[in-house]
Protein backbone atom coordinates (compact mmCIF):
# COMPACT_ATOMS: atom_id res chain seq x y z
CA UNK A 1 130.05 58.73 110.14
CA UNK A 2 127.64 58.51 107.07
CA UNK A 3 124.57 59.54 109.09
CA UNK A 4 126.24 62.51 111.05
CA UNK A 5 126.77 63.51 107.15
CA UNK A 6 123.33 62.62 105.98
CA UNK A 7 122.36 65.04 108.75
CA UNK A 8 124.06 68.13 107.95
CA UNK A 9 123.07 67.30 104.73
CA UNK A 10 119.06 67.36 105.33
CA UNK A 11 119.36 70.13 108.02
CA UNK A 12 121.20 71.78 105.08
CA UNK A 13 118.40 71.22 102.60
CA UNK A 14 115.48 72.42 105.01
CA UNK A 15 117.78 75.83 105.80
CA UNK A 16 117.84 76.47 102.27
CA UNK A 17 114.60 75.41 101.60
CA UNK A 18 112.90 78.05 104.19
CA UNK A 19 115.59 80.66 102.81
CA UNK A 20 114.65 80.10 99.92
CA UNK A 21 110.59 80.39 100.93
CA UNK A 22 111.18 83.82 102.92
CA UNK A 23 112.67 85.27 99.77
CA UNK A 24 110.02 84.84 97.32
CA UNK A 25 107.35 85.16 99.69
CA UNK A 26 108.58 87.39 102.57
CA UNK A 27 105.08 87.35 104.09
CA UNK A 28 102.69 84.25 105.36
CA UNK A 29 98.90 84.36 106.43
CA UNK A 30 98.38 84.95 109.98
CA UNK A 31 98.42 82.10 111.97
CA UNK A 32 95.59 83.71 114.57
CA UNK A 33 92.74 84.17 111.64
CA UNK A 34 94.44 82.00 109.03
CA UNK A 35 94.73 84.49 106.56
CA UNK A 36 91.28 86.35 107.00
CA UNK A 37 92.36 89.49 108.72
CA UNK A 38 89.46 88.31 111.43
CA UNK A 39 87.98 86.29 113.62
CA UNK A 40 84.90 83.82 112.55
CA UNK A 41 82.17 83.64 115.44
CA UNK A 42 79.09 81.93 114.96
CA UNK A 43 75.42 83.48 115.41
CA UNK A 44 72.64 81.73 117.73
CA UNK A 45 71.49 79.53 114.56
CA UNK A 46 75.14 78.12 113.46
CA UNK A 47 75.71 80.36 110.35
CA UNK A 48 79.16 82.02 110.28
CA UNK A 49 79.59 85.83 110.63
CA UNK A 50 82.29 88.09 110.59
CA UNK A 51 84.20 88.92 114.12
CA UNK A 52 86.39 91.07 115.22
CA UNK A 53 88.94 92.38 113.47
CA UNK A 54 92.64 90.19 114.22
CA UNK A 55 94.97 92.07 116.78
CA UNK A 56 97.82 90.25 115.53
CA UNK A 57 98.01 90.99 111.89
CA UNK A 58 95.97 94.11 112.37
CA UNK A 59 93.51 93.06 110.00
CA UNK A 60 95.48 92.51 107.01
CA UNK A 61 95.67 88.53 107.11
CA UNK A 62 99.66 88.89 106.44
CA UNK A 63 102.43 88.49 108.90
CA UNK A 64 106.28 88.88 108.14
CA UNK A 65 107.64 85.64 108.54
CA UNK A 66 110.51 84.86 110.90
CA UNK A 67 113.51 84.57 108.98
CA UNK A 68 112.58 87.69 106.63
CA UNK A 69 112.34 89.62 109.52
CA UNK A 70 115.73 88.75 110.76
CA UNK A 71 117.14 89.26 107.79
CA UNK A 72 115.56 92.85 107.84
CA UNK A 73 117.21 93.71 111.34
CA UNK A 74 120.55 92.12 110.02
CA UNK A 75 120.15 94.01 106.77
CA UNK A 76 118.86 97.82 108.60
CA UNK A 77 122.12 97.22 110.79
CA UNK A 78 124.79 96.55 108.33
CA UNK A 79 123.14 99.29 106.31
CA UNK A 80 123.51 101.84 109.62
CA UNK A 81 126.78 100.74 110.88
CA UNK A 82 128.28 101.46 107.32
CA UNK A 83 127.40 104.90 106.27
């Protein structure tokens, strides 16, 4: 019985924990260009140049993060079903 309770009790502390993390920082760097808003490529002698510009954050290096954007739909549907 104590470890079915020490269970809930960590998967209660990561929950809150990543609540927690979506609320003060509703978006995360890109997990395509890290953060860069594009792709690094390498020229014919090894130094780094810029690449193309990242299709999945559009170029901005930011991506809503999973839980914030859950809450969004949650929040835009309670917000439409009660006018």
């Amino acid at each position: 019985m104590p470890s079915i309770a020490l269970a809930i009790a960590c998967l209660l502390v990561v929950t809150l924990g990543y609540v927690s993390v979506c609320v003060a920082s509703p978006f995360g760097d890109c997990r395509k260009c890290r953060g860069l808003g594009f792709a690094t490529k390498t020229d014919r002698k090894g130094r780094v140049k810029r690449g193309k510009r990242c299709r999945r954050c559009t170029g901005y290096g930011k991506r809503i993060r999973v839980g914030r954007h859950l809450y969004n739909l949650y929040a835009r549907t309670h917000r439409e079903g009660t006018r």
